[in-house]
N, C-alpha and C. Protein backbone atom coordinates (compact mmCIF):
# COMPACT_ATOMS: atom_id res chain seq x y z
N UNK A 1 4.89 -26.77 -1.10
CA UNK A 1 4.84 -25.38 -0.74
C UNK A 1 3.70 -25.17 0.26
N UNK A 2 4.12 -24.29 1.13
CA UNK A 2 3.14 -24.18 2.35
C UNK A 2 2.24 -23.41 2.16
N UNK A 3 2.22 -22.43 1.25
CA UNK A 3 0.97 -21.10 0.97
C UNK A 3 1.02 -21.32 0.00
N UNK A 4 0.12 -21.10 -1.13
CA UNK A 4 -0.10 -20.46 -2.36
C UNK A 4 -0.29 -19.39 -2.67
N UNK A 5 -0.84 -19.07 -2.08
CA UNK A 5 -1.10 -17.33 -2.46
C UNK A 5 -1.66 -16.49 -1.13
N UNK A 6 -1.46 -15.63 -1.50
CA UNK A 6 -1.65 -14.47 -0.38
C UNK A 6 -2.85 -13.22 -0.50
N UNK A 7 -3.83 -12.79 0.41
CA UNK A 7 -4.59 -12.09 0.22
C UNK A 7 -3.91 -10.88 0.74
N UNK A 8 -2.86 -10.62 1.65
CA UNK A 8 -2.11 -9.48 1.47
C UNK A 8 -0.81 -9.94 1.98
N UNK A 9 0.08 -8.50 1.26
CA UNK A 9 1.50 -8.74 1.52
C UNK A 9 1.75 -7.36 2.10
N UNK A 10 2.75 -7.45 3.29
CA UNK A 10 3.24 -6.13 3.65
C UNK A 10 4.28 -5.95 3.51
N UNK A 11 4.79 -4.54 2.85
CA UNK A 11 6.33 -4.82 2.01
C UNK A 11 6.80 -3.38 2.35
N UNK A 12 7.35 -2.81 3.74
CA UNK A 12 6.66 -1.68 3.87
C UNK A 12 8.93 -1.56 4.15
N UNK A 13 9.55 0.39 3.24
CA UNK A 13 10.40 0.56 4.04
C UNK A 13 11.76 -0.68 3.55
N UNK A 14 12.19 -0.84 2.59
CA UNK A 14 12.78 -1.72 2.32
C UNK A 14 13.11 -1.82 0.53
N UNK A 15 12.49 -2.72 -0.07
CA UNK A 15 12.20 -3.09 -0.96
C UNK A 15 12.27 -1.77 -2.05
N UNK A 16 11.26 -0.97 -1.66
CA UNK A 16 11.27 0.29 -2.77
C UNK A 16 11.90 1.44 -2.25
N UNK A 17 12.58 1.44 -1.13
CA UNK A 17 13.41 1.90 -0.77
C UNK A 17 14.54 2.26 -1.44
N UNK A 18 15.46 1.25 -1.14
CA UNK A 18 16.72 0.80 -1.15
C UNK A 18 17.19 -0.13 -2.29
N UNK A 19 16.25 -0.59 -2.54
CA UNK A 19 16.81 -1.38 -4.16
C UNK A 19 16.77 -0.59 -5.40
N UNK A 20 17.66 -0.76 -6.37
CA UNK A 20 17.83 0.23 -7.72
C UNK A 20 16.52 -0.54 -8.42
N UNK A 21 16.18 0.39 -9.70
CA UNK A 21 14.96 -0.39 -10.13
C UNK A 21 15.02 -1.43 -11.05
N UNK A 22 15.89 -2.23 -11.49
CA UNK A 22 15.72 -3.57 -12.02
C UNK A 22 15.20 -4.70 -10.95
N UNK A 23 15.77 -4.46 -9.81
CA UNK A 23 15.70 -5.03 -8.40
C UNK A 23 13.93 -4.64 -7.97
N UNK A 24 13.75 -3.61 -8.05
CA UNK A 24 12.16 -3.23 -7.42
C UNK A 24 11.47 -4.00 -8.41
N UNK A 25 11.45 -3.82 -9.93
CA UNK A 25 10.77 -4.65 -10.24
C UNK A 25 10.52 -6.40 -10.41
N UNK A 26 11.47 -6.62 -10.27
CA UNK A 26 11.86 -8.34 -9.94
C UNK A 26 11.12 -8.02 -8.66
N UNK A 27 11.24 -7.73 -7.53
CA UNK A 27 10.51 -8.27 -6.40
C UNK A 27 8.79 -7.80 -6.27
N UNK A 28 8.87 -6.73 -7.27
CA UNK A 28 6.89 -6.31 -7.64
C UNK A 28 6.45 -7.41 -8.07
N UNK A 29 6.92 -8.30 -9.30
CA UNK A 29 6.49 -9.20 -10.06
C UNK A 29 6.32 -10.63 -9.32
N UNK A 30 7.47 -10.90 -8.23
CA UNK A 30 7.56 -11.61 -7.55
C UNK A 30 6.01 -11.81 -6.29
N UNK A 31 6.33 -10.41 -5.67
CA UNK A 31 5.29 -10.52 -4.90
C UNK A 31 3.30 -10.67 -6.07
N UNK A 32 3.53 -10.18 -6.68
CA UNK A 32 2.38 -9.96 -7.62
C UNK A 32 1.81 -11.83 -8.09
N UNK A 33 3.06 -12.62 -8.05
CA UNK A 33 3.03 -13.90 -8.44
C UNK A 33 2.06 -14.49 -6.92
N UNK A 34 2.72 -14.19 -6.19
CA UNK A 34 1.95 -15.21 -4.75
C UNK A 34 0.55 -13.82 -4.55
N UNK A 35 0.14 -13.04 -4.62
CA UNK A 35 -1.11 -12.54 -4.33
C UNK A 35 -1.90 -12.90 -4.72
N UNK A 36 -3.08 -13.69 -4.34
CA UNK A 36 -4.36 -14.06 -5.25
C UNK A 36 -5.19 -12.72 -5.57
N UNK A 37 -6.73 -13.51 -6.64
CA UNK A 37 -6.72 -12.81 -6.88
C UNK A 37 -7.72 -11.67 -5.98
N UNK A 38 -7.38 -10.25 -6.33
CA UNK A 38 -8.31 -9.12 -5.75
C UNK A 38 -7.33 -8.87 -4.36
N UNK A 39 -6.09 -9.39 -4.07
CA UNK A 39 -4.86 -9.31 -3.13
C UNK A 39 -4.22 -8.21 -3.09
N UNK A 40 -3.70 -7.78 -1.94
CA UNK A 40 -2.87 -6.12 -1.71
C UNK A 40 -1.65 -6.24 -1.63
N UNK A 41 -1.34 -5.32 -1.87
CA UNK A 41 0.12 -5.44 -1.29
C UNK A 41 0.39 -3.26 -0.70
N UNK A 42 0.79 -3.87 0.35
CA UNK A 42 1.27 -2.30 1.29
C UNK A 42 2.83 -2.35 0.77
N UNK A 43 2.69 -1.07 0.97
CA UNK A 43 4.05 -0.53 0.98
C UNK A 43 4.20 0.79 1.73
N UNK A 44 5.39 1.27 2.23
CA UNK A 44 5.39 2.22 2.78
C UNK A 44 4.84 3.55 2.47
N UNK A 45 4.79 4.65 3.40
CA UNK A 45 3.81 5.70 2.58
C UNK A 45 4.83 6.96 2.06
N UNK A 46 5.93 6.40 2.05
CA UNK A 46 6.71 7.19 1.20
C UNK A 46 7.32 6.37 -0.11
N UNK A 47 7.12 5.08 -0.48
CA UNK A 47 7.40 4.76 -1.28
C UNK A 47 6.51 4.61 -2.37
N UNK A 48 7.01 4.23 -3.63
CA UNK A 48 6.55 4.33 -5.21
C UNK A 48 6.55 3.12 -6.06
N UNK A 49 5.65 2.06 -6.47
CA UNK A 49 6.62 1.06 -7.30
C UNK A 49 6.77 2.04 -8.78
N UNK A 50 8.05 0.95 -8.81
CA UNK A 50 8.58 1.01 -10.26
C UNK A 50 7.57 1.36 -11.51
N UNK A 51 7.72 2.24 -12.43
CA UNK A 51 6.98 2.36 -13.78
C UNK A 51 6.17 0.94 -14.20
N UNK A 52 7.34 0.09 -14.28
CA UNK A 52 7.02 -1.35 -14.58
C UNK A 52 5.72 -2.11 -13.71
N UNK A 53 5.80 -1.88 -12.33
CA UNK A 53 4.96 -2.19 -11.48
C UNK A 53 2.96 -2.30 -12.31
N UNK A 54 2.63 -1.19 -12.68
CA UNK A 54 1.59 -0.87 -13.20
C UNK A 54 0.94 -2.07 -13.94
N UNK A 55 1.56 -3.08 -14.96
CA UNK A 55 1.23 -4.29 -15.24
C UNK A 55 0.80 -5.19 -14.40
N UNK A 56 1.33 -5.25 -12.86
CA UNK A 56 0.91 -6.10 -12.09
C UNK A 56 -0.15 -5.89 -11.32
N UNK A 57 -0.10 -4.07 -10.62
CA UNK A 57 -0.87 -3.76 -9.70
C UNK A 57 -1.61 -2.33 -10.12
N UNK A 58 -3.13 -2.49 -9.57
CA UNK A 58 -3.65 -1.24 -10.05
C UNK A 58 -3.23 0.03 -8.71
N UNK A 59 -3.88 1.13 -8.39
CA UNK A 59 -3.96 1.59 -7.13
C UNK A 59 -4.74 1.81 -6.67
N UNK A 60 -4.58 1.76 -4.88
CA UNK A 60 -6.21 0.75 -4.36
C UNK A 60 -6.19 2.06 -3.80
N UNK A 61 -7.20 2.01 -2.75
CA UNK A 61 -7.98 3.23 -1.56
C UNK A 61 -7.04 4.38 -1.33
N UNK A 62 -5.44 4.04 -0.77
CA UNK A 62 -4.77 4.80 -0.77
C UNK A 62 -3.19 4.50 -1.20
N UNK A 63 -2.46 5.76 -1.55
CA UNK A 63 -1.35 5.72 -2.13
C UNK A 63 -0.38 4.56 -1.99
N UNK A 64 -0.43 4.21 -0.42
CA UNK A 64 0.49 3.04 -0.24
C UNK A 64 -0.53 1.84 -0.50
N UNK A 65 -1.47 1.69 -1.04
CA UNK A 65 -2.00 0.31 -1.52
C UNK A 65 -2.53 0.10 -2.50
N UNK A 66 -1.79 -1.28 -3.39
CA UNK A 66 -1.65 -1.64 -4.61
C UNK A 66 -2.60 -3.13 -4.72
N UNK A 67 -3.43 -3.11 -5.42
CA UNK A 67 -4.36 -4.27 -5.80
C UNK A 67 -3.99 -4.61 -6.90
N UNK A 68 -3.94 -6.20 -7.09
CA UNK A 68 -3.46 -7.38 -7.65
C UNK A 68 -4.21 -6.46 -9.06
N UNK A 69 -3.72 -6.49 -10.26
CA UNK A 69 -4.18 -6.37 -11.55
C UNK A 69 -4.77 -7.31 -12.02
């Protein structure tokens, strides 16, 4: 494997979009797996993760940014 982990991910417009939420959370958990630790992840600034999300990620500076739990 070429990376291990990631100090940020941009997931912006897509993902929490357009996927139903069994789907959002499989790919929260997913991305949450490759972020090291103290790692972000963006998302668009109209989107929300999943209820479920909260186990993985706290919420960082602003609405669209989620720090590694």
């Amino acid at each position: 494997m070429l990376f291990r982990s990631f100090d940020l991910i941009l997931c912006r417009n897509l993902a929490f979009t357009y996927f139903d939420v069994p789907a959002q959370e499989s790919v929260a958990a997913a991305l949450a797996s490759r972020l090291g630790p103290g790692g972000a992840l963006v998302v668009g600034s109209h989107e929300r993760l999943p209820a479920q999300a909260v186990r993985h990620f706290t919420p960082g500076p602003r609405g669209c940014i989620h720090l590694k739990a």
